[in-house]
Protein backbone atom coordinates (compact mmCIF):
# COMPACT_ATOMS: atom_id res chain seq x y z
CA UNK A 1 -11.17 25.54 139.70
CA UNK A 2 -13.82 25.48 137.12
CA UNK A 3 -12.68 27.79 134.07
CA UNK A 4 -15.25 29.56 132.08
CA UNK A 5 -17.12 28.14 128.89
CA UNK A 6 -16.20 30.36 125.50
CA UNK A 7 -20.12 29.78 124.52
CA UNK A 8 -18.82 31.65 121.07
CA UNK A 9 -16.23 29.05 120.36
CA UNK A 10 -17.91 26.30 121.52
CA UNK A 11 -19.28 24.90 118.37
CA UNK A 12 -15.43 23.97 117.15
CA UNK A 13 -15.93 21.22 119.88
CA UNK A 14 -18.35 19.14 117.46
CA UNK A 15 -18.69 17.70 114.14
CA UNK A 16 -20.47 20.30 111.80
CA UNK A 17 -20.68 22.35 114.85
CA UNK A 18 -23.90 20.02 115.97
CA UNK A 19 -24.47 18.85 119.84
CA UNK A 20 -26.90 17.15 121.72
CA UNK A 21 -28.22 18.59 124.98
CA UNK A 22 -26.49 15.98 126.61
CA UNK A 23 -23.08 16.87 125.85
CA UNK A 24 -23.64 20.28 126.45
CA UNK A 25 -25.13 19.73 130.00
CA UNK A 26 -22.02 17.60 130.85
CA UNK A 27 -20.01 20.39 129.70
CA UNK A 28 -21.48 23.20 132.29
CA UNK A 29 -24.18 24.51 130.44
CA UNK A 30 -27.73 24.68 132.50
CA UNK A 31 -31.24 23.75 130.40
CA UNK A 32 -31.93 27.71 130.88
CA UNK A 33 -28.94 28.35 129.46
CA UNK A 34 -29.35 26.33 126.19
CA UNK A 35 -33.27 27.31 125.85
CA UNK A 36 -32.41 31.12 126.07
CA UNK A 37 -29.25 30.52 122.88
CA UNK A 38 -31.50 28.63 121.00
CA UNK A 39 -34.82 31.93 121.30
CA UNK A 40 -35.64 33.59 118.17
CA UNK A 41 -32.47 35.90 116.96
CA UNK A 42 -30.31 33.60 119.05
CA UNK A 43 -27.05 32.34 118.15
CA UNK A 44 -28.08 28.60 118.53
CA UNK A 45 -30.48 26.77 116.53
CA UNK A 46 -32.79 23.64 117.74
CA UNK A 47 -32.84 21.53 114.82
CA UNK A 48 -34.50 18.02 116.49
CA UNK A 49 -35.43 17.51 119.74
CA UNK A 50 -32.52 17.41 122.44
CA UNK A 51 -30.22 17.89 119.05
CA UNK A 52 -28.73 22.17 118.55
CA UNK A 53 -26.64 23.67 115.83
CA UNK A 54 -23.83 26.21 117.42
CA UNK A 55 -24.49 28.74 114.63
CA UNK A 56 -27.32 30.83 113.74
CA UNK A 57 -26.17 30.36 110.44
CA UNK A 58 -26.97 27.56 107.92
CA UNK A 59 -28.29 24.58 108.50
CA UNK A 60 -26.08 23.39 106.07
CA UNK A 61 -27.46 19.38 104.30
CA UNK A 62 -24.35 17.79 106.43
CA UNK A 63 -25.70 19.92 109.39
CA UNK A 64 -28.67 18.51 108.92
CA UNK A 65 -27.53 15.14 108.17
CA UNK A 66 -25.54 14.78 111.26
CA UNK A 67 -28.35 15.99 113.39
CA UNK A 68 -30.24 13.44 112.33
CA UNK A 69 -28.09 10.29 113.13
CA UNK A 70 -27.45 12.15 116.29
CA UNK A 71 -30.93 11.87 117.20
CA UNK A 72 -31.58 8.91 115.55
CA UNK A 73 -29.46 7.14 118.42
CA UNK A 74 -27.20 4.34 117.95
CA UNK A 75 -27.25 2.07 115.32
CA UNK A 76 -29.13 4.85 112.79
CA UNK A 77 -27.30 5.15 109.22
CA UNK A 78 -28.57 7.19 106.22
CA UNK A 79 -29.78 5.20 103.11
CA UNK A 80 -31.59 6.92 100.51
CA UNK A 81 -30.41 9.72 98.16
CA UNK A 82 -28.32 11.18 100.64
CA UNK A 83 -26.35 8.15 101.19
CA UNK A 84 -26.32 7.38 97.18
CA UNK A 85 -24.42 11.09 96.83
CA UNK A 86 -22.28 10.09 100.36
CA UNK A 87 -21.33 6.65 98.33
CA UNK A 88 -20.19 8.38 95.49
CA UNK A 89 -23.13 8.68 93.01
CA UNK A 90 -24.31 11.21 90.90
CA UNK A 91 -27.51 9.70 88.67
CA UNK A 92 -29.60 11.60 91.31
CA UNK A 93 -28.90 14.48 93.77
CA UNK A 94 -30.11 15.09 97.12
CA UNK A 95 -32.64 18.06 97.08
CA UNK A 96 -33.97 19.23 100.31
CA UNK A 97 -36.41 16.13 100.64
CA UNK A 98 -36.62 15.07 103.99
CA UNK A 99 -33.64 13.16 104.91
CA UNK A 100 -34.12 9.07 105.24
CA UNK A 101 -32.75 7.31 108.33
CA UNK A 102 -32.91 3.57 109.09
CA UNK A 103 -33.32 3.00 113.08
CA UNK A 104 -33.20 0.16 115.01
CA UNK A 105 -36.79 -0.95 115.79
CA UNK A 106 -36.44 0.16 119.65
CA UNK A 107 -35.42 3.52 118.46
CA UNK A 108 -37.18 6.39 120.17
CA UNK A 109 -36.92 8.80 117.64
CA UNK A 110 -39.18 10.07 115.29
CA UNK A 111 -40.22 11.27 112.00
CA UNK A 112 -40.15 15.34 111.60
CA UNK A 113 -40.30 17.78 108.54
CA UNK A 114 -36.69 17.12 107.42
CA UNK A 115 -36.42 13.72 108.91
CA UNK A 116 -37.92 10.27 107.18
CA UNK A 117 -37.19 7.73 110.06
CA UNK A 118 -37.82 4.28 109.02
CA UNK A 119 -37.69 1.81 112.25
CA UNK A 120 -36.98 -1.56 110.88
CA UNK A 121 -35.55 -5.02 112.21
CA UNK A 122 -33.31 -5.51 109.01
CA UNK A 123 -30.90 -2.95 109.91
CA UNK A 124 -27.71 -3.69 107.15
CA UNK A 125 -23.66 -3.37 108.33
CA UNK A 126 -23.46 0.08 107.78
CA UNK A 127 -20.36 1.85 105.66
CA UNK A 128 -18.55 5.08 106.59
CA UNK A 129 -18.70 7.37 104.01
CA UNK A 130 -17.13 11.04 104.78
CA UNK A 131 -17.49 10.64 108.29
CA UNK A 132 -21.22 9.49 108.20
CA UNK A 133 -22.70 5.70 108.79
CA UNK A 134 -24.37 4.70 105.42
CA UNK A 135 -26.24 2.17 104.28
CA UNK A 136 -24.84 -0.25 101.68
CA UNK A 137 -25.06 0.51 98.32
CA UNK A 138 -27.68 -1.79 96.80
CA UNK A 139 -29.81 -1.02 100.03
CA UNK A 140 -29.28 2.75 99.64
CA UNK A 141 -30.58 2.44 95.70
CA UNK A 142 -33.68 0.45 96.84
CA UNK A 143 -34.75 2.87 99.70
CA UNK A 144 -34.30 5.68 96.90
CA UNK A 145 -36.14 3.80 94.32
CA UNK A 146 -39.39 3.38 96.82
CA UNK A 147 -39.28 7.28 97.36
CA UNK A 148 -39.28 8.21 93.91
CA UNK A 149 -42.15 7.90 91.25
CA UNK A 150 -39.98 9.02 88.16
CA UNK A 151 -39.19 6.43 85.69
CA UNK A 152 -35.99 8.38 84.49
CA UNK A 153 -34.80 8.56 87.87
CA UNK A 154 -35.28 5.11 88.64
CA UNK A 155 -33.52 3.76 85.52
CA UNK A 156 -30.87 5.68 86.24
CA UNK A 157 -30.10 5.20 89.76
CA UNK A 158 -30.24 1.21 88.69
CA UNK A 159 -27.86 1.55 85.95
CA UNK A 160 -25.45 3.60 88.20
CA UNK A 161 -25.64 1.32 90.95
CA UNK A 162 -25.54 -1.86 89.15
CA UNK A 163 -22.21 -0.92 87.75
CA UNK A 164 -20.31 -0.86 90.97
CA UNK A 165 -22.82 -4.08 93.18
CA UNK A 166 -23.82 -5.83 90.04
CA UNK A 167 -27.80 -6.61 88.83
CA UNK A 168 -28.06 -9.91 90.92
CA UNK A 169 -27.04 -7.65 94.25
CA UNK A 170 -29.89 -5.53 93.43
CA UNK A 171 -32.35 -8.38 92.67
CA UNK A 172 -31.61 -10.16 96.93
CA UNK A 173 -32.19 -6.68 97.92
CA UNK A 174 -35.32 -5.63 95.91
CA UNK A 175 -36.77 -9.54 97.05
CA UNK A 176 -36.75 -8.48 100.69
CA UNK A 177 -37.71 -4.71 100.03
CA UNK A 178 -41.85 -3.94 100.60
CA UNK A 179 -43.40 -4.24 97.34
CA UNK A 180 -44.65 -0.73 97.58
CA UNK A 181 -42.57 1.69 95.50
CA UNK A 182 -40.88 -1.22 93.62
CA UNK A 183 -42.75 -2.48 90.84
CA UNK A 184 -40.89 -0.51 88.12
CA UNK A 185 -37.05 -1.79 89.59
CA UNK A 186 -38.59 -5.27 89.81
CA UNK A 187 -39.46 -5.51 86.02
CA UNK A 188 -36.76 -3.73 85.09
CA UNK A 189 -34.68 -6.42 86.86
CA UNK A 190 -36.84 -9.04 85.91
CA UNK A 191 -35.67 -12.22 84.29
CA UNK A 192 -38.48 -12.03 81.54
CA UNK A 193 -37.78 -12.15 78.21
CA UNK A 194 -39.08 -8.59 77.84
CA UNK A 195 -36.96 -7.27 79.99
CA UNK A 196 -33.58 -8.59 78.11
CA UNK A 197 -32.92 -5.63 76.95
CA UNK A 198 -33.43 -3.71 79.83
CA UNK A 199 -30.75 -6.19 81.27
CA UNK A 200 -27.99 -5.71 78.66
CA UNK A 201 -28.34 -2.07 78.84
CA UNK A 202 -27.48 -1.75 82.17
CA UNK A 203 -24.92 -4.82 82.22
CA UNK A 204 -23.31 -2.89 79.01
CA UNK A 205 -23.14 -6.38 77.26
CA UNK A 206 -25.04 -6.89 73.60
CA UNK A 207 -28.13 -8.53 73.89
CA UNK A 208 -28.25 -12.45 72.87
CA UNK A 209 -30.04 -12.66 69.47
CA UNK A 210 -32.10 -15.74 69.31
CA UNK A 211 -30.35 -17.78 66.21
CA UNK A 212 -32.45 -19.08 63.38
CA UNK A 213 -32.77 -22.71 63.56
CA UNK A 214 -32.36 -24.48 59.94
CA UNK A 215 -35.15 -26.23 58.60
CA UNK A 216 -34.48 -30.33 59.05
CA UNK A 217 -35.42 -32.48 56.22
CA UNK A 218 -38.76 -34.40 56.83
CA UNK A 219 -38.40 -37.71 56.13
């Protein structure tokens, strides 16, 4: 015998109390059903397509967040600020920017208010950070880099970073990143002589002086 669904308790069943349609149709609940929770004043929220938050209250960023993977599909991670702040950092915070999501290039997902979905066929080996799939480190820094015109920002999400994957790390990842977005990092990363100091900033090591060479007797 089929016992009846606690519709009010329901959202203990999932992470951050967020649940695709899916799961709640294989649970007992009818498409009416959902639609009708999820009306204006309801006590369910739609927050992608096919993707509902169990609580009128909120949504919370790691509401949000999950939501977002969720509908991303498989094989989405979070790279960006968001994944930056998941990874530990704290040169920049997340604000309520929309939130950036690398998808597999078949994904059928896409982009929405609070949702920057970037299809691409270089998807990285993602980390688990807090319960969410991440981006690597260096990757997360260059994806926030392109999104951000501020010079301050950028300097300091690169000296952050490049204390825990190291300057060359950054450099293979900022080679295969579009160009758009990434002038600054690249000539702040640059091997120029101008940018030396840049360097040894950032690698906390005293910049190599250039030594005087001794005049040599002529003759």
């Amino acid at each position: 015998m089929r016992h009846p669904i606690d519709l009010e308790a329901l959202g203990t069943l999932f992470v951050h109390r967020v649940a695709p349609v899916a799961a709640l149709i294989h649970i007992g609940l009818s498409s009416s059903l959902i639609d009708q929770r999820c009306r204006p004043g309801g006590p369910w929220q739609r927050l992608f397509p096919s993707i509902f938050l169990l609580s009128r209250a909120g949504p919370s960023r790691e509401q949000l967040v999950q939501a977002a993977l969720l509908y991303a599909g498989e094989g989405a991670m979070l790279t960006a600020f968001d994944a930056l702040y998941l990874h530990g950092m704290r040169s920049v915070l997340p604000t309520a920017d929309a939130i950036h999501v690398l998808a597999p290039r078949n994904s059928g997902a896409w982009g929405h208010g609070t949702l920057r979905l970037e299809r691409t066929d270089r998807l990285p080996k993602p980390a688990l950070r807090r319960g969410f799939h991440v981006a690597p480190l260096e990757r997360a820094a260059v994806d926030a880099i392109r999104r951000t015109r501020s010079i301050p920002d950028t300097k300091a999400i690169l000296d952050e970073v490049s204390h825990y994957v190291g300057i060359q790390a950054l450099r293979a990842e900022l080679a295969m990143a579009p160009r758009k977005g990434t002038t600054l990092a690249r000539k702040l990363l640059g091997d120029s002589p101008a940018r030396q100091l840049e360097l040894a900033v950032m690698d906390h090591r005293p910049p190599s002086v250039p030594q005087a060479r001794t005049p040599q007797p002529v003759g």
